[in-house]
N, C-alpha and C. Protein backbone atom coordinates (compact mmCIF):
# COMPACT_ATOMS: atom_id res chain seq x y z
N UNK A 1 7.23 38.15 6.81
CA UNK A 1 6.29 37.46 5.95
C UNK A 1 6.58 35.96 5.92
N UNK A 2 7.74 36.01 5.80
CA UNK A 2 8.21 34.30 5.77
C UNK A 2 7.77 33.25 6.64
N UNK A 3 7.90 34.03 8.23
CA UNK A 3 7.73 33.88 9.89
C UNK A 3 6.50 33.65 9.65
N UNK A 4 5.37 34.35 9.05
CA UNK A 4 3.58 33.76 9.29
C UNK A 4 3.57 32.89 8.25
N UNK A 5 4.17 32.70 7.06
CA UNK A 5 3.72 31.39 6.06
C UNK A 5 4.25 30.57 7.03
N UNK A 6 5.51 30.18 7.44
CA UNK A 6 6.09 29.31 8.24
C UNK A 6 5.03 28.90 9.88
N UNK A 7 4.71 29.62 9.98
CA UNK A 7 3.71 29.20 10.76
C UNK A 7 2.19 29.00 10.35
N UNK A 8 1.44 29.54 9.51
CA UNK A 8 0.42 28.90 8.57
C UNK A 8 0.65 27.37 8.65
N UNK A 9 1.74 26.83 8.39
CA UNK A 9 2.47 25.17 7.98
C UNK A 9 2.50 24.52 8.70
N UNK A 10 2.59 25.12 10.02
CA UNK A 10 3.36 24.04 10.97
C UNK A 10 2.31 23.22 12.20
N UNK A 11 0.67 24.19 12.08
CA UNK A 11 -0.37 23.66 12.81
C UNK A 11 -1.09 22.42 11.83
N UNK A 12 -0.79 22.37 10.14
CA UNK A 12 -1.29 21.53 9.50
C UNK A 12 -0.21 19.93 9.47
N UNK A 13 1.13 20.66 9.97
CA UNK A 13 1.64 19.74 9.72
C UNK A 13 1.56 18.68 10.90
N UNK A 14 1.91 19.57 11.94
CA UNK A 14 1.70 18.48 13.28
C UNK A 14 0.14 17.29 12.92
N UNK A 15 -0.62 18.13 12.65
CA UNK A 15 -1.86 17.32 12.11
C UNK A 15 -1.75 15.84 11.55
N UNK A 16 -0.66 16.18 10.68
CA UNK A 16 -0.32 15.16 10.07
C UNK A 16 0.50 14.17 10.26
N UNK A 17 1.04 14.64 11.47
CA UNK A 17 2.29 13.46 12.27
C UNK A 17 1.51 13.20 13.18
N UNK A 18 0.19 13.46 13.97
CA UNK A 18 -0.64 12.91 14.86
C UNK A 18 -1.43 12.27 14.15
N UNK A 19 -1.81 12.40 12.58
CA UNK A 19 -2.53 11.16 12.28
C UNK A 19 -1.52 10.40 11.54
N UNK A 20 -0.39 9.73 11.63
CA UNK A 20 0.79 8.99 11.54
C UNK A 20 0.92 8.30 12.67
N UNK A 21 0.97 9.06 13.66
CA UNK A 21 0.80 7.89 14.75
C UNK A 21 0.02 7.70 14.87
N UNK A 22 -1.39 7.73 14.80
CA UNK A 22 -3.10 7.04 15.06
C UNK A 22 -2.56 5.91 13.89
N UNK A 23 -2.05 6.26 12.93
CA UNK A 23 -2.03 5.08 12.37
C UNK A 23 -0.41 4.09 12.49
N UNK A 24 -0.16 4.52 12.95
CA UNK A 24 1.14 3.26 13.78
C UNK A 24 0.43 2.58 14.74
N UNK A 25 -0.02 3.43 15.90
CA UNK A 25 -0.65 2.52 16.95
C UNK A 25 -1.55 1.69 16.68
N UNK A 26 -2.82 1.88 15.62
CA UNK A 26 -3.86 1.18 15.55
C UNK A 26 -4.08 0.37 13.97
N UNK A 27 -3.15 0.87 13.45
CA UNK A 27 -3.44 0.52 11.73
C UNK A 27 -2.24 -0.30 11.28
N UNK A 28 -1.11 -0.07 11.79
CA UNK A 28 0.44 -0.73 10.99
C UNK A 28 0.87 -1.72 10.92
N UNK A 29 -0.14 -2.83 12.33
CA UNK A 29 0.00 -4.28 12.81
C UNK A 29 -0.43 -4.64 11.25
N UNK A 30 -1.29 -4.37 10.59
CA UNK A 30 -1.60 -5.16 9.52
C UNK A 30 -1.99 -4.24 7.99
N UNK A 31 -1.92 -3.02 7.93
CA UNK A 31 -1.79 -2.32 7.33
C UNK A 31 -0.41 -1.76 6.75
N UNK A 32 -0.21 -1.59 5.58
CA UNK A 32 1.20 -0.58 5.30
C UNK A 32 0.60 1.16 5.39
N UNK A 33 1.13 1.66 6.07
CA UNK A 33 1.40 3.41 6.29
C UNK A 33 2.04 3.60 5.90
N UNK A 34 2.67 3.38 4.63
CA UNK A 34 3.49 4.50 4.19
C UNK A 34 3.53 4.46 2.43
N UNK A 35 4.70 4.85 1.76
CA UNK A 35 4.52 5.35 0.76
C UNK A 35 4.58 3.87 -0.19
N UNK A 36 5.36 3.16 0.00
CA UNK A 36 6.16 2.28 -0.45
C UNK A 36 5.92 0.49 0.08
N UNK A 37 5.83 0.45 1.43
CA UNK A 37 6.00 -1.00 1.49
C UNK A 37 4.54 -1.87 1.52
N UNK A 38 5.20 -3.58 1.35
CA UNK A 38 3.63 -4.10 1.52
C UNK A 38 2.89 -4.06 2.97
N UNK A 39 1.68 -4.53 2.73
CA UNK A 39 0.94 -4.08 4.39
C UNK A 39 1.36 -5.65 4.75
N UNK A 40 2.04 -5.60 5.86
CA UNK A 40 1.99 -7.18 6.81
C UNK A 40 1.02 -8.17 6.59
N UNK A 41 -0.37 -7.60 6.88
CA UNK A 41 -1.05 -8.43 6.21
C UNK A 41 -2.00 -8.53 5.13
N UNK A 42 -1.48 -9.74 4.23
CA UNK A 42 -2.21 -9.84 2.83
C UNK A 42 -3.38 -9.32 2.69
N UNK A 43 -4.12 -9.03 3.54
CA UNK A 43 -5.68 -8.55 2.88
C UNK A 43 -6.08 -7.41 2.95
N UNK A 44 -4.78 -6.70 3.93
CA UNK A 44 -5.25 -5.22 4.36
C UNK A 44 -4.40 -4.82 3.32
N UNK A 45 -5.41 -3.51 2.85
CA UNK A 45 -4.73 -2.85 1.96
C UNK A 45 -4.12 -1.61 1.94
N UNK A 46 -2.77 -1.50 1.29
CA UNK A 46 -2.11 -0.45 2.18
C UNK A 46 -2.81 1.08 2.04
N UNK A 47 -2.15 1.59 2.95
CA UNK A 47 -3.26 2.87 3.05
C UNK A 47 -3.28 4.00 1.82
N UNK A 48 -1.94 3.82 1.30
CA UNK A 48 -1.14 4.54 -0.26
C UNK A 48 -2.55 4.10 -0.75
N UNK A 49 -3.15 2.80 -1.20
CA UNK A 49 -3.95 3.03 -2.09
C UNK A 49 -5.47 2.71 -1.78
N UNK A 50 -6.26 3.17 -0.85
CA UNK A 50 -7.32 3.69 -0.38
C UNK A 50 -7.75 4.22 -0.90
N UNK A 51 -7.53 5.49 -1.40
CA UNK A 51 -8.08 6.59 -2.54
C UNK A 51 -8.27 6.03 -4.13
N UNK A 52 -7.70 4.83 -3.92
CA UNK A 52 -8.12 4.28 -5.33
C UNK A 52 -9.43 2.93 -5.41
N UNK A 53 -9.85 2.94 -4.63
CA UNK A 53 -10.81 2.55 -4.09
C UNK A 53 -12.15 3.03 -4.08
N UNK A 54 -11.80 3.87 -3.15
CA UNK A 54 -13.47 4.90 -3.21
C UNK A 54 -12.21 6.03 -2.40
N UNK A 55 -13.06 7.07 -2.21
CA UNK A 55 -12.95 8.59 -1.70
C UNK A 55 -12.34 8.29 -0.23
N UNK A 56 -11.74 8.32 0.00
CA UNK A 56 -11.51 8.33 1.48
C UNK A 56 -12.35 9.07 2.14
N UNK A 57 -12.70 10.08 2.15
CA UNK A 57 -13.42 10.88 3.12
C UNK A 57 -14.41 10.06 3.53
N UNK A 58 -14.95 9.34 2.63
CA UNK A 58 -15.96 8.25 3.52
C UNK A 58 -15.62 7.91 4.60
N UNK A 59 -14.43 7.63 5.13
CA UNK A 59 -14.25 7.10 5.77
C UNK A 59 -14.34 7.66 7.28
N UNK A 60 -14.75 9.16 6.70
CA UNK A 60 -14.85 9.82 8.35
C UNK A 60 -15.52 9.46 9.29
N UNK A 61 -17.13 9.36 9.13
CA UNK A 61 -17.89 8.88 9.77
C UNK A 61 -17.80 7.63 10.58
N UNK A 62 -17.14 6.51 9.85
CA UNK A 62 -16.96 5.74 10.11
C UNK A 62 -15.68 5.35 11.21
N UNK A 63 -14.79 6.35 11.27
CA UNK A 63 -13.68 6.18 12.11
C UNK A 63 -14.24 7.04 13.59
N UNK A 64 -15.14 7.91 13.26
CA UNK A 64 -15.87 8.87 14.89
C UNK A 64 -16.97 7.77 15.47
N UNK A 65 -17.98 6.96 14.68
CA UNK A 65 -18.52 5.65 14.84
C UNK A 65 -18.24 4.60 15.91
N UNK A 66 -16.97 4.19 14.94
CA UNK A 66 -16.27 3.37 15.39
C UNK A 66 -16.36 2.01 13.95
N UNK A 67 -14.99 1.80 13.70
CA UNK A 67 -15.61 0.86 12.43
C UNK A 67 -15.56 -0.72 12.52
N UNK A 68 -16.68 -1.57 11.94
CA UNK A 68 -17.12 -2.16 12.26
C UNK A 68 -16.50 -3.14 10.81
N UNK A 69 -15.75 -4.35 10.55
CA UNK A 69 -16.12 -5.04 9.58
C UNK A 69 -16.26 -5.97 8.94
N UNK A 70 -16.32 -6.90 8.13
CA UNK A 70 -17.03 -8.08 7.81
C UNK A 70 -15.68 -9.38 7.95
N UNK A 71 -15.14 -9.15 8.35
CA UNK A 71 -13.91 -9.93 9.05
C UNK A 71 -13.18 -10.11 10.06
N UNK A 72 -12.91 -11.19 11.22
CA UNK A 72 -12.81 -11.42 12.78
C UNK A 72 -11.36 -10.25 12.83
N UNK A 73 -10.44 -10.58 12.26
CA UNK A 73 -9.00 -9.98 12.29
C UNK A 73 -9.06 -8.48 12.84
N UNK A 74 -9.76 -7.73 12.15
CA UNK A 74 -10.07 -6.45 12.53
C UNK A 74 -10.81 -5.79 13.48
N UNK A 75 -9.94 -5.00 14.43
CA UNK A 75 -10.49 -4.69 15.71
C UNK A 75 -11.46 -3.55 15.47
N UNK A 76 -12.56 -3.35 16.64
CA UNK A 76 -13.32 -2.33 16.20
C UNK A 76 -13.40 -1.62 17.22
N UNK A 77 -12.45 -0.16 16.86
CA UNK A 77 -12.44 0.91 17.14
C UNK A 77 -12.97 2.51 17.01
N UNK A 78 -12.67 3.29 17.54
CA UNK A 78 -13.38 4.45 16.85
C UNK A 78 -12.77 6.05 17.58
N UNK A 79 -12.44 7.15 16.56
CA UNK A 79 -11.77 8.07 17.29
C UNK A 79 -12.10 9.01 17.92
N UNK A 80 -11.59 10.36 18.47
CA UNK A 80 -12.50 11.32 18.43
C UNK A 80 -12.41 12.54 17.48
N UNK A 81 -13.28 13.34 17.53
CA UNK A 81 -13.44 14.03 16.14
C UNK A 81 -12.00 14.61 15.97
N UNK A 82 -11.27 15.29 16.44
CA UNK A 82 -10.12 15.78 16.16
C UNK A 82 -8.76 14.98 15.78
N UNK A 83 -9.23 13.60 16.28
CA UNK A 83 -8.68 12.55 15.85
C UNK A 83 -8.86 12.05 14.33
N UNK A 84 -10.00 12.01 14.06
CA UNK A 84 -10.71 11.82 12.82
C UNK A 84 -9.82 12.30 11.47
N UNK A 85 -10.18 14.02 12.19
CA UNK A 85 -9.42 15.33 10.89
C UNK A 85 -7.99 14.92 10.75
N UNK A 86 -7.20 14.28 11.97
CA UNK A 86 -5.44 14.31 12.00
C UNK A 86 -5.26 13.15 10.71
N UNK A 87 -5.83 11.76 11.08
CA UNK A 87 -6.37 10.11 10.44
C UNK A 87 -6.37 10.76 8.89
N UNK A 88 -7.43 11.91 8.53
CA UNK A 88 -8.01 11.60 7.12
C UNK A 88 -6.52 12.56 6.50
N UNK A 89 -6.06 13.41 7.35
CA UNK A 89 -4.71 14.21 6.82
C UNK A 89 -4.04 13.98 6.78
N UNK A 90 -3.42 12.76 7.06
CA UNK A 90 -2.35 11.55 6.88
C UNK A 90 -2.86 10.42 5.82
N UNK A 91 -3.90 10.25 5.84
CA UNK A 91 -4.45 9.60 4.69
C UNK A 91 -4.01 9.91 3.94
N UNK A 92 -4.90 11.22 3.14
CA UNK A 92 -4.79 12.25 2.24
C UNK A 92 -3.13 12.41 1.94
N UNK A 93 -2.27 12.69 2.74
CA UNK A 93 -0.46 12.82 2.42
C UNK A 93 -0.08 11.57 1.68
N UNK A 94 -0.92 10.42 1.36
CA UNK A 94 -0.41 9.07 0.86
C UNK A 94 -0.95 9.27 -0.60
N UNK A 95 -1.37 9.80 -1.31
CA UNK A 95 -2.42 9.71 -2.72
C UNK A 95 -1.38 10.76 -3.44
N UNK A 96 -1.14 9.17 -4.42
CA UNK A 96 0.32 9.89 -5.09
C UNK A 96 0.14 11.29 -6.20
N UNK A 97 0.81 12.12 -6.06
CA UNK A 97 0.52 13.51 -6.86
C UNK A 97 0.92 13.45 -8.39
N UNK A 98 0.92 13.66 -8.99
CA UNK A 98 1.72 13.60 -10.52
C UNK A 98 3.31 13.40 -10.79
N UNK A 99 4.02 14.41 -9.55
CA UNK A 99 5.37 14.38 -9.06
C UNK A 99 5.71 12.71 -8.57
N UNK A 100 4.86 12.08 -8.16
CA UNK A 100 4.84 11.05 -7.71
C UNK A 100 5.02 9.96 -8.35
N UNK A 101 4.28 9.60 -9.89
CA UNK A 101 4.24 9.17 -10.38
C UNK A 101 5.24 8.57 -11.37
């Protein structure tokens, strides 16, 4: 029993270390990824607090797209769908829980 929860875990988790690196490679130059530090650069905001913003999930569409935005600095890219789901599940791992707090 232990052996199938333990594996239940481990296809969500990889998920989540492939959208960790989508966001090292393409997001970390000026973004913070992670729990704690500031984003490099002043205007990007770190990804921890996205969800306090608006919903992240918005943001799906916009990353299969390709996103587009109102400032030169930011490159415009775009993923593919399975890329998308890994991105918003690494997102999602940053939105602090109560334990967190």
């Amino acid at each position: 029993m232990i052996g199938t929860i333990c594996a239940a875990l481990t296809p969500a988790a990889a998920d989540q270390e492939q959208g960790r690196r989508l966001a090292q490679l393409y997001c970390a130059r000026c973004h913070a990824i992670d729990k704690v530090s500031p984003s490099p650069l002043r205007i990007a905001p770190p990804f921890r607090t996205l969800h306090e913003r608006y919903p992240v999930e918005m943001l799906q569409e916009s990353l299969a797209e390709g996103i587009v935005t109102g400032h030169p600095t930011m490159p415009q890219f775009s993923f593919e769908p399975d890329q998308v789901g890994d991105f918003m599940l690494f997102l999602k791992s940053l939105e602090r829980g109560p334990a967190d707090r």
